[in-house]
N, C-alpha and C. Protein backbone atom coordinates (compact mmCIF):
# COMPACT_ATOMS: atom_id res chain seq x y z
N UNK A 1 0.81 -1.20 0.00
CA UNK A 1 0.00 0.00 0.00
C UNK A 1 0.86 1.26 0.00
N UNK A 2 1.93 1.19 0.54
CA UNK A 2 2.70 2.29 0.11
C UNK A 2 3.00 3.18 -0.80
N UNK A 3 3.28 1.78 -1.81
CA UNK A 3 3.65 2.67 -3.15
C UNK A 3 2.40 3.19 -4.06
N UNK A 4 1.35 2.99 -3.25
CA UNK A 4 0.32 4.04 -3.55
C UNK A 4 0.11 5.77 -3.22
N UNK A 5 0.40 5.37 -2.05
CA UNK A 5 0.12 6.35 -1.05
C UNK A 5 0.99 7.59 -0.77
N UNK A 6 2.75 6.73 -1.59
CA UNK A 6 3.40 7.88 -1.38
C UNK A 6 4.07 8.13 -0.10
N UNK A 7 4.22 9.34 0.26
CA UNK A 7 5.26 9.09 1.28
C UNK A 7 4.16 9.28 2.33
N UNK A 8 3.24 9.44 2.23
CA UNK A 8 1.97 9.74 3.57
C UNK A 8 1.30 7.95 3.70
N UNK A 9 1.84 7.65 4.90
CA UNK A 9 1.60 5.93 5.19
C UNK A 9 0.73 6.06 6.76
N UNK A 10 0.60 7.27 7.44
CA UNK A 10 0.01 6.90 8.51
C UNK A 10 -1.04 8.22 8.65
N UNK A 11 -1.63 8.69 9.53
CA UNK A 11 -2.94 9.43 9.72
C UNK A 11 -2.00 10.52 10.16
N UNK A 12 -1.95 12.08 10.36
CA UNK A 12 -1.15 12.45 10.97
C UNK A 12 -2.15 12.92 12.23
N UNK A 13 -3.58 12.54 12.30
CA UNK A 13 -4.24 12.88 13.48
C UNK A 13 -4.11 11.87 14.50
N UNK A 14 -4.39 10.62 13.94
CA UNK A 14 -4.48 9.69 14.86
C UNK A 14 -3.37 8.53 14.85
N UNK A 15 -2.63 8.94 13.61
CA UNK A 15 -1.59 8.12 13.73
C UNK A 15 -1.56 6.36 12.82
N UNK A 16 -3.25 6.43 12.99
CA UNK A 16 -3.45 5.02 12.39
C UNK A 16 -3.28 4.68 10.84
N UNK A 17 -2.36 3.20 10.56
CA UNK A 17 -1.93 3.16 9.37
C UNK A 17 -3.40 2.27 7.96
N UNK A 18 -4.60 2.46 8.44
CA UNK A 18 -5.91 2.57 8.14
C UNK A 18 -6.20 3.58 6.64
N UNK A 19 -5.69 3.73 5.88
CA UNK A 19 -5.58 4.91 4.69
C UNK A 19 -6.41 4.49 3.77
N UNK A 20 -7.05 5.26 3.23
CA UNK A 20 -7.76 4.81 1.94
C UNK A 20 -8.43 5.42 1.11
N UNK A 21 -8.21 5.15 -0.58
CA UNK A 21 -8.18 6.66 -1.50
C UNK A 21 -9.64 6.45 -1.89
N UNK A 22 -10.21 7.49 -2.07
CA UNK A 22 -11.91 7.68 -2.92
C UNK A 22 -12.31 8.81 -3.44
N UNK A 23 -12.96 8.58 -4.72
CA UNK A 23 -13.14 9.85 -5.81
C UNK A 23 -14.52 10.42 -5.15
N UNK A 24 -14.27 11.83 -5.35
CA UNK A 24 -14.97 12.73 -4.82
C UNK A 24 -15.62 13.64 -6.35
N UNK A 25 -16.82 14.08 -6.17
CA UNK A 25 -16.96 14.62 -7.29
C UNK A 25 -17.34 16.28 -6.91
N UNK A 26 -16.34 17.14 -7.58
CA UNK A 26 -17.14 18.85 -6.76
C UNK A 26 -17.76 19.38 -7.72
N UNK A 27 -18.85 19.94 -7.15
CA UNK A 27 -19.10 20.80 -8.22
C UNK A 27 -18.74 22.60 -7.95
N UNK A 28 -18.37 23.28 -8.61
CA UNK A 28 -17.35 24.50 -8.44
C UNK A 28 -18.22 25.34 -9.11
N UNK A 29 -19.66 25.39 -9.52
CA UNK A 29 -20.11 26.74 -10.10
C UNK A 29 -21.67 26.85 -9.05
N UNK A 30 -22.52 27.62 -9.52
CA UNK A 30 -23.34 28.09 -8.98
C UNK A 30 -24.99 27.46 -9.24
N UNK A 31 -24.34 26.19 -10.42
CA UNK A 31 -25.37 25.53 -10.88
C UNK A 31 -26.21 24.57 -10.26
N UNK A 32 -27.46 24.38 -10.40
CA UNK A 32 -28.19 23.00 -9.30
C UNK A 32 -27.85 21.57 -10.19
N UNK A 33 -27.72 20.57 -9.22
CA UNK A 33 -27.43 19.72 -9.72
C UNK A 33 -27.78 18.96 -10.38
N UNK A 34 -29.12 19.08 -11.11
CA UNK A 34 -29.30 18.37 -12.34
C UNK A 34 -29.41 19.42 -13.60
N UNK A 35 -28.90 20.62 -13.38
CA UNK A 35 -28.37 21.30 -14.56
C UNK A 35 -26.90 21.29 -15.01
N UNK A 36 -25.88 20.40 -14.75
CA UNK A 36 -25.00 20.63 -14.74
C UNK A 36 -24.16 19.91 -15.67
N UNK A 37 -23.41 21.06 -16.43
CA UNK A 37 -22.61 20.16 -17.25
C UNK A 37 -21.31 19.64 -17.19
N UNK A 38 -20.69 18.93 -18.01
CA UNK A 38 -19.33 18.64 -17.40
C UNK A 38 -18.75 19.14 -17.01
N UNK A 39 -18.19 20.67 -17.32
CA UNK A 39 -17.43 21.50 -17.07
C UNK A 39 -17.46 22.01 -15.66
N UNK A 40 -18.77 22.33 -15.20
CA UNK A 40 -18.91 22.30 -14.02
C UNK A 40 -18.67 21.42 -12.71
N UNK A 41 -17.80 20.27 -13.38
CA UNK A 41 -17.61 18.83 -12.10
C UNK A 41 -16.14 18.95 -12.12
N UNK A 42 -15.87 18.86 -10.93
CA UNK A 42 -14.18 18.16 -11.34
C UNK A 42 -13.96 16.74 -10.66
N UNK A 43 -13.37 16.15 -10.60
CA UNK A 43 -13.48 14.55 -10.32
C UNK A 43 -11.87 14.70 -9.11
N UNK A 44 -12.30 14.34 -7.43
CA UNK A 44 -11.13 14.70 -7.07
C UNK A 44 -10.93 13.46 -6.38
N UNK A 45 -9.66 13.06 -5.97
CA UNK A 45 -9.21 11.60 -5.50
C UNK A 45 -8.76 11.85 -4.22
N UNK A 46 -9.55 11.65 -3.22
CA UNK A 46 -8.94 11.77 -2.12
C UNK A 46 -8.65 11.19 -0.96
N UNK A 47 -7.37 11.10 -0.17
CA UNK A 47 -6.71 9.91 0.96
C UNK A 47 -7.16 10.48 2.59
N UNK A 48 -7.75 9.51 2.51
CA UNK A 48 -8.45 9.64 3.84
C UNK A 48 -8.62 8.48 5.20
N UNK A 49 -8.41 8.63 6.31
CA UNK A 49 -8.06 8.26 7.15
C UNK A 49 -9.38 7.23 7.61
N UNK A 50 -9.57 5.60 7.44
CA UNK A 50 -10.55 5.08 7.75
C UNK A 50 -11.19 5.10 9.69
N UNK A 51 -9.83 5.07 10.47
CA UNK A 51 -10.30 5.18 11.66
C UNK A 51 -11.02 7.15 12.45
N UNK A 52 -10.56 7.43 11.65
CA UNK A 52 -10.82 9.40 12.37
C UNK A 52 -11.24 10.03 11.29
N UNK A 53 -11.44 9.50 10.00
CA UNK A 53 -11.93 10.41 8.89
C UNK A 53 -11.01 11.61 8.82
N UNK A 54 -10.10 11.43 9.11
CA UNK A 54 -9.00 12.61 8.66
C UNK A 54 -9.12 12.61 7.33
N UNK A 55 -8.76 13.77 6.37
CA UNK A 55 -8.48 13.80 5.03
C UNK A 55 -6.72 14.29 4.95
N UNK A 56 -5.95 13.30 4.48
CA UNK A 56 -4.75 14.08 4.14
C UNK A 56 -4.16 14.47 3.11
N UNK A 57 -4.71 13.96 1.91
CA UNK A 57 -4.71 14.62 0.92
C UNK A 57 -5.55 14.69 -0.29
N UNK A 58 -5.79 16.05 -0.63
CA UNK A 58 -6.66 15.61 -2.40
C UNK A 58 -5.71 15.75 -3.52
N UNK A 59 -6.58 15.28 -4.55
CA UNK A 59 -5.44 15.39 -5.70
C UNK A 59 -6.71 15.44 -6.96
N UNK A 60 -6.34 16.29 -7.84
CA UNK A 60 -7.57 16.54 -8.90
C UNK A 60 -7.20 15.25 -10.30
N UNK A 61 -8.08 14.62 -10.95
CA UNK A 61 -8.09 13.41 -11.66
C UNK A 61 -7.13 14.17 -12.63
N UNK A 62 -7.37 15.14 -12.92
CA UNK A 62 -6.74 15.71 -14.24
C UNK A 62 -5.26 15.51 -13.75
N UNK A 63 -4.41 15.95 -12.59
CA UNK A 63 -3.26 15.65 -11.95
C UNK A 63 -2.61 14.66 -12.30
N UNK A 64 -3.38 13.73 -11.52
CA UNK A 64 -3.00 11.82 -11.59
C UNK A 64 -3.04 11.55 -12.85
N UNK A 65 -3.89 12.11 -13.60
CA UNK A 65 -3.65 11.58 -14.97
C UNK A 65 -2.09 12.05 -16.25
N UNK A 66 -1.75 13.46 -15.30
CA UNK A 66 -0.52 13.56 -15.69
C UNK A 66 0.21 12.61 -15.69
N UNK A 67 0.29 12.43 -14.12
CA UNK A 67 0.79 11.97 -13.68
C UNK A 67 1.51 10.57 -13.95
N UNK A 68 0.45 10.23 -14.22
CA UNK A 68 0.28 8.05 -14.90
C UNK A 68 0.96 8.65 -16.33
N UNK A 69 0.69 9.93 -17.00
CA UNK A 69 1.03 9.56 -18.72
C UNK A 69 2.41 10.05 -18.54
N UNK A 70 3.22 10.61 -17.65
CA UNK A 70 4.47 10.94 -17.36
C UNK A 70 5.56 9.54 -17.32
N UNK A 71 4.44 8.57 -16.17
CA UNK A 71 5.34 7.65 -15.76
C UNK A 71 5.11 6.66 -16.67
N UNK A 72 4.62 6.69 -18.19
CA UNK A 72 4.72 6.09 -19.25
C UNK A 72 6.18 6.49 -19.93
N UNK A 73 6.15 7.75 -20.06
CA UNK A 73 7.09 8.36 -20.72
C UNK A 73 8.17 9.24 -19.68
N UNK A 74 9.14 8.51 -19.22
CA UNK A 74 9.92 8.94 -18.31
C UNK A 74 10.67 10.58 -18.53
N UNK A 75 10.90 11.13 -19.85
CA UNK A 75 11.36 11.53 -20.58
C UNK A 75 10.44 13.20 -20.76
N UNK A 76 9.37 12.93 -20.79
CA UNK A 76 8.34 13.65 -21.42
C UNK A 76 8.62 14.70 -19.86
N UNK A 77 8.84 14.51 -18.51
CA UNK A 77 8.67 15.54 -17.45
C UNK A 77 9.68 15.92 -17.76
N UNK A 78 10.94 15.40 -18.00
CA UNK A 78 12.26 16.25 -18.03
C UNK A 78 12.29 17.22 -19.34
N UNK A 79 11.36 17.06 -20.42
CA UNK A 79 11.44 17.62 -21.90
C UNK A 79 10.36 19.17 -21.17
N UNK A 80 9.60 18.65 -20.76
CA UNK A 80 8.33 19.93 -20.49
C UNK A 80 9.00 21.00 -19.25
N UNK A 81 9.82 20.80 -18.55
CA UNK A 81 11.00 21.63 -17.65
C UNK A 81 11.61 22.34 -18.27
N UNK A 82 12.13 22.13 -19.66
CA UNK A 82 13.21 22.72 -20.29
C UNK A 82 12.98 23.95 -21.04
């Protein structure tokens, strides 16, 4: 489970090593929710603490998805720096 999680492996409230990731969906405009179009959602992934409901981190899908197409192409983060 680690090498999911990254370097955050324990709760920093309660300490407990209980972690576990789940997509969250926000909506960010002023719209009701069955008017809403895509643009208005963002899809967020977030690590959260099963014993205290701590949240310790979010991360937006669009991110992770860098993220994953980076660690396809090892090459492609060091080219987009330059």
């Amino acid at each position: 489970m680690a090498s999911i999680v990254g370097k955050t492996t324990q709760c920093k409230a309660c300490g407990s090593d209980n972690l576990f990731w789940f997509a969250h969906n926000k909506n960010h405009s002023v719209v009701q929710n069955n008017r809403l179009n895509t643009n208005d959602v963002t899809c967020l992934l977030v690590l959260g603490c099963a014993d205290c409901s701590e949240t310790l981190m979010s991360v937006s899908a669009d991110r992770l998805a860098e993220r994953m197409t980076a660690a396809l192409k090892p090459n492609a983060e060091a080219e987009s720096h330059e």
